[in-house]
Protein backbone atom coordinates (compact mmCIF):
# COMPACT_ATOMS: atom_id res chain seq x y z
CA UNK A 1 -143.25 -195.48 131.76
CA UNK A 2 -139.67 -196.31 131.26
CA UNK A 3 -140.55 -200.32 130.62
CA UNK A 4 -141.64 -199.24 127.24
CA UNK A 5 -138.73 -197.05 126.34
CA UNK A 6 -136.27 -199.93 127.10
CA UNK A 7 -138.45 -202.28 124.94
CA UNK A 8 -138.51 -199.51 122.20
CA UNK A 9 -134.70 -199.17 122.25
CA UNK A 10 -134.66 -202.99 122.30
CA UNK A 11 -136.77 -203.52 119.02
CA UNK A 12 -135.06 -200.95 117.54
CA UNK A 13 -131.63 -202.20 118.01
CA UNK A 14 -133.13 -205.60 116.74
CA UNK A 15 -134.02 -204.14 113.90
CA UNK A 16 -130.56 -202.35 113.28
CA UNK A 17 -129.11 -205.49 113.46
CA UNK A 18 -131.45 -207.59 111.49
CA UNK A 19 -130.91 -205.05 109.00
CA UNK A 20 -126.93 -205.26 108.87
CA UNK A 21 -127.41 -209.43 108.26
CA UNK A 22 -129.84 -208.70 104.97
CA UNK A 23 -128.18 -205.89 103.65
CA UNK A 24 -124.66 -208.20 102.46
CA UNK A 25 -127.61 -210.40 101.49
CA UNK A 26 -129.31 -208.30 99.84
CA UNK A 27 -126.31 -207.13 97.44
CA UNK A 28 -125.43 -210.51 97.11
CA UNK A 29 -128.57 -211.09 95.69
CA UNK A 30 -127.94 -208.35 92.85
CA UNK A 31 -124.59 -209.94 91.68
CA UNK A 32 -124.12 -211.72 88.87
CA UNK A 33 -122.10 -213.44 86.39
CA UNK A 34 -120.56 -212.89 82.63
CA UNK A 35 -118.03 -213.95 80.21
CA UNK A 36 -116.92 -212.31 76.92
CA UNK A 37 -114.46 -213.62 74.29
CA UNK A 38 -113.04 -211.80 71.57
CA UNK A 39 -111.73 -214.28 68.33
CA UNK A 40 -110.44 -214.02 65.23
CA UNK A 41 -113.30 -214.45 62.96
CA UNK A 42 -111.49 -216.05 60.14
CA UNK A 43 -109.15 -218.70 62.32
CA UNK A 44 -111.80 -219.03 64.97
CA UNK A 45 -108.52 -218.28 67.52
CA UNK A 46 -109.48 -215.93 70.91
CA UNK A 47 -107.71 -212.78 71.18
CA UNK A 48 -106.41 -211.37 74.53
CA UNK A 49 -107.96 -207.67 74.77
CA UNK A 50 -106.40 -207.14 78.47
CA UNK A 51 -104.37 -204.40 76.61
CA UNK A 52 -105.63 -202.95 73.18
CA UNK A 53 -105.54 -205.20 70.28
CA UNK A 54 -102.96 -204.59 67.65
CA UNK A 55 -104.44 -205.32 64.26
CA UNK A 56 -105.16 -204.10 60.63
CA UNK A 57 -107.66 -202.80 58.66
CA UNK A 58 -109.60 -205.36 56.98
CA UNK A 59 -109.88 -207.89 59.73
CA UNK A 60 -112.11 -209.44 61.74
CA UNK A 61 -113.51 -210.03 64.45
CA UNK A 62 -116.82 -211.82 66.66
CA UNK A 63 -117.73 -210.55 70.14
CA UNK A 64 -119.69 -213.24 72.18
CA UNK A 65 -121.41 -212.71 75.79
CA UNK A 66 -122.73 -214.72 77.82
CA UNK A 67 -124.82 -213.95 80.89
CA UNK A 68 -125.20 -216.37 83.64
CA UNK A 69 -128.48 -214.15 84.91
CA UNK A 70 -131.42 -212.35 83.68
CA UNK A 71 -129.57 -209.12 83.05
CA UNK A 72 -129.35 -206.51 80.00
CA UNK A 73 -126.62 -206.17 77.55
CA UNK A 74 -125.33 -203.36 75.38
CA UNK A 75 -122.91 -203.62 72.95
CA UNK A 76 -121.76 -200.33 70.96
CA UNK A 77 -119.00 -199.38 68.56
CA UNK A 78 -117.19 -196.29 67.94
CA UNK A 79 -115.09 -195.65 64.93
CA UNK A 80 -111.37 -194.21 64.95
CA UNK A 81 -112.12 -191.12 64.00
CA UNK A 82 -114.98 -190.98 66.49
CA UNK A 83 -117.62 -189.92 63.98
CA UNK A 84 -119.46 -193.43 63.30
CA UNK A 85 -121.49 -194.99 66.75
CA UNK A 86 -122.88 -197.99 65.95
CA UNK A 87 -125.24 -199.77 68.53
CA UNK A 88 -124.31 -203.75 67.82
CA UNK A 89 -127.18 -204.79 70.84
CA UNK A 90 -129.17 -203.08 73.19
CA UNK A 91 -132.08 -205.41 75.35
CA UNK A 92 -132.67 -208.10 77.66
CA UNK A 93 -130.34 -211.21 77.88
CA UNK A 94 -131.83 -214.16 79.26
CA UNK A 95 -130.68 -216.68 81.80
CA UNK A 96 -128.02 -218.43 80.40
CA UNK A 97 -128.14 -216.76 76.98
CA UNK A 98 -125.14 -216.47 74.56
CA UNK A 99 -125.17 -212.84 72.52
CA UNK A 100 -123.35 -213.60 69.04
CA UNK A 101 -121.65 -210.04 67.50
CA UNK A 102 -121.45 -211.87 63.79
CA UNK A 103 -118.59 -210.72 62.00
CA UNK A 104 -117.00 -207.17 62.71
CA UNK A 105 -114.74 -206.02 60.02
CA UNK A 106 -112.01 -202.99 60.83
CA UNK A 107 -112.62 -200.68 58.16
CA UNK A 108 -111.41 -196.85 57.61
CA UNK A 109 -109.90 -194.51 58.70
CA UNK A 110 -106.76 -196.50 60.83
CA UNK A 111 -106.35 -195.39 64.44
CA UNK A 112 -108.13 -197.07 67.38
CA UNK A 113 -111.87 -197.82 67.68
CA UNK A 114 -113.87 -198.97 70.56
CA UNK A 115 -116.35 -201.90 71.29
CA UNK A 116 -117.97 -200.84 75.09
CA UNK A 117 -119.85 -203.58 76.68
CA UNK A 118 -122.15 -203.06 79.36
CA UNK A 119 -124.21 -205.71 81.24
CA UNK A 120 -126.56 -204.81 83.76
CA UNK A 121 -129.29 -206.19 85.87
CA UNK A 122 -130.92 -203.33 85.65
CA UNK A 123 -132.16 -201.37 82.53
CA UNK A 124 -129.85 -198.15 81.78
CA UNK A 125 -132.95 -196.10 81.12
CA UNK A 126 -130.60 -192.84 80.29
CA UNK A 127 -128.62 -194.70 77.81
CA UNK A 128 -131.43 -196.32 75.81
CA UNK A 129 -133.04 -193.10 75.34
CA UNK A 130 -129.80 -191.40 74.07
CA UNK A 131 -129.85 -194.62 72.17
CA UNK A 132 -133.41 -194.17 70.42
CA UNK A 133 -132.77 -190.04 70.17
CA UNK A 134 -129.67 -191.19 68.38
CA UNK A 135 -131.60 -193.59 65.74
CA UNK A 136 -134.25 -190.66 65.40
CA UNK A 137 -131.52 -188.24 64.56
CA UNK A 138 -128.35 -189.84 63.52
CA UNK A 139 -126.22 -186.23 64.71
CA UNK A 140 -123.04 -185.58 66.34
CA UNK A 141 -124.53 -184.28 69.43
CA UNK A 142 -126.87 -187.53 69.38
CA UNK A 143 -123.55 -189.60 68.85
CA UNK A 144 -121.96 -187.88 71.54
CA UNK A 145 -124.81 -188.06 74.48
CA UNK A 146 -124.73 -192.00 73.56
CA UNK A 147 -121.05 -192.01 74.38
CA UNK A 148 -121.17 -189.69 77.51
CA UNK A 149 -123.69 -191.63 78.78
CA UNK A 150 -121.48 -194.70 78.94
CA UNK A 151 -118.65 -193.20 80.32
CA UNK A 152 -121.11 -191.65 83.32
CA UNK A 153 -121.46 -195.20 83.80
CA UNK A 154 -118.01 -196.52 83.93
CA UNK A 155 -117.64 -193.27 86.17
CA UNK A 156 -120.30 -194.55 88.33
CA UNK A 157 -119.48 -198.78 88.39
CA UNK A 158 -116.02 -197.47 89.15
CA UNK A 159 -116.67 -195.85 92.52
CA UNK A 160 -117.01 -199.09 93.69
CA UNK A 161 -114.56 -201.98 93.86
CA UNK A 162 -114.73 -204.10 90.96
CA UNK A 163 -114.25 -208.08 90.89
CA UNK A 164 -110.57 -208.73 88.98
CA UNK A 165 -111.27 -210.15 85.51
CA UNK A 166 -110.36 -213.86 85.36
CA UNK A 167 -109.83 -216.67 82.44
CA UNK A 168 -112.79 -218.91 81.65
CA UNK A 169 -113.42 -221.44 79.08
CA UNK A 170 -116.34 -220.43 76.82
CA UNK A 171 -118.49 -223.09 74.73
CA UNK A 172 -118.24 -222.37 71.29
CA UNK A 173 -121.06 -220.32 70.73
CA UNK A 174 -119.99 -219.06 67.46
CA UNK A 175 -120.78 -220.45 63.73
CA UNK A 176 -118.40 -222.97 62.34
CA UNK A 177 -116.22 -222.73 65.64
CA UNK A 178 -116.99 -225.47 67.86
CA UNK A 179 -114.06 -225.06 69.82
CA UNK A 180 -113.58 -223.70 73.24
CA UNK A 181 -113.28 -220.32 73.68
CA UNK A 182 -110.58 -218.60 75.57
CA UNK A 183 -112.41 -215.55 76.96
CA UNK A 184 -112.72 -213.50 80.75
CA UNK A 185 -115.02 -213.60 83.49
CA UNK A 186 -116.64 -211.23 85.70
CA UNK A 187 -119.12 -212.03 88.61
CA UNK A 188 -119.59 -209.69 91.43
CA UNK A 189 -121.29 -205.91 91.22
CA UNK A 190 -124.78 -205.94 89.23
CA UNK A 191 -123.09 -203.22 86.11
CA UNK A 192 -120.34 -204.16 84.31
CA UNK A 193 -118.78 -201.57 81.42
CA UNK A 194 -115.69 -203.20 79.76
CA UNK A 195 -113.82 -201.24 77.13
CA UNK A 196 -112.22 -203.35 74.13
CA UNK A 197 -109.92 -201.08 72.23
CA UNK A 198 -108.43 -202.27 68.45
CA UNK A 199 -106.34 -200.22 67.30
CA UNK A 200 -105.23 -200.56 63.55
């Protein structure tokens, strides 16, 4: 009778183990890869957005993302004075794809708007529904839940330890600039939110 409680405790221990090797596996398997750069639209020049961009109303700006995964992207604005959200993307990104922002102009009132990225493997089911409840009613409560909802999930991504930002040469991806892009990388956790703040 005890022969089978040994091999029980044996299997199971196997299995504890076997467990512990997949698991880094596992969440290795979930990571991926992105870059974003931020340039000047009119010069075609990158602009560093480690620390908030100093600027002025009237210029401009192109956003491009590229994913090195099947993954989903979302790409929203919010105005200085906080009333206008603006939903640049929201969907799929393929393998490999290269998300183009077209030109962004900075427009009034002055102060300091926001561009939040977000790049997931997974679709953020909450925020494309605040999303769509936010097209069907374009209200400040609807404006507010889409906003909320993003920072719940910087709150969340940041309970874990990120991978540091790094410097990464970007193909040109943008119209008329077929120069290499100055721009950051990320690999590591499968949610990403970055924050790009312009102040002007």
């Amino acid at each position: 009778m005890k022969k089978p409680v040994v091999s029980c405790y044996i299997c199971f221990t196997l299995l504890i183990c076997f467990a512990a090797v997949l698991a880094p596996a596992q969440q290795q398997g979930r990571t991926f890869r992105w870059s974003m750069a931020l340039l000047n639209a009119k010069n075609g020049e990158s602009v560093p957005f480690g620390e908030p961009v100093q600027s002025q109303t009237g210029e401009q700006f192109r956003l491009i993302i590229n994913t090195a995964a099947r993954s989903f992207l979302y790409v929203i604005a919010e105005s200085a004075n906080e009333e206008d959200v603006i939903v640049l993307y929201s969907g799929p990104m393929k393998n490999g794809e290269t998300w183009n922002s077209g030109i962004l102009v900075l427009t009034p009132p002055a102060g300091s708007e926001s561009l939040f990225v977000i790049t997931s493997l997974n679709e953020q089911r909450n925020l494309v529904q605040r999303i769509e409840a936010m097209n069907n009613n374009y209200g400040p409560s609807q404006k507010r839940a889409v906003i909320n909802e993003i920072f719940r999930i910087r709150g969340e991504v940041s309970r874990f330890r990120e991978a540091p930002e790094k410097p990464v040469l970007m193909g040109g991806a943008s119209r008329g600039n077929p120069a290499r892009n100055e721009g950051i990388e990320f690999s590591g956790l499968g949610t990403y939110v970055k924050t790009i703040s312009i102040e002007h």
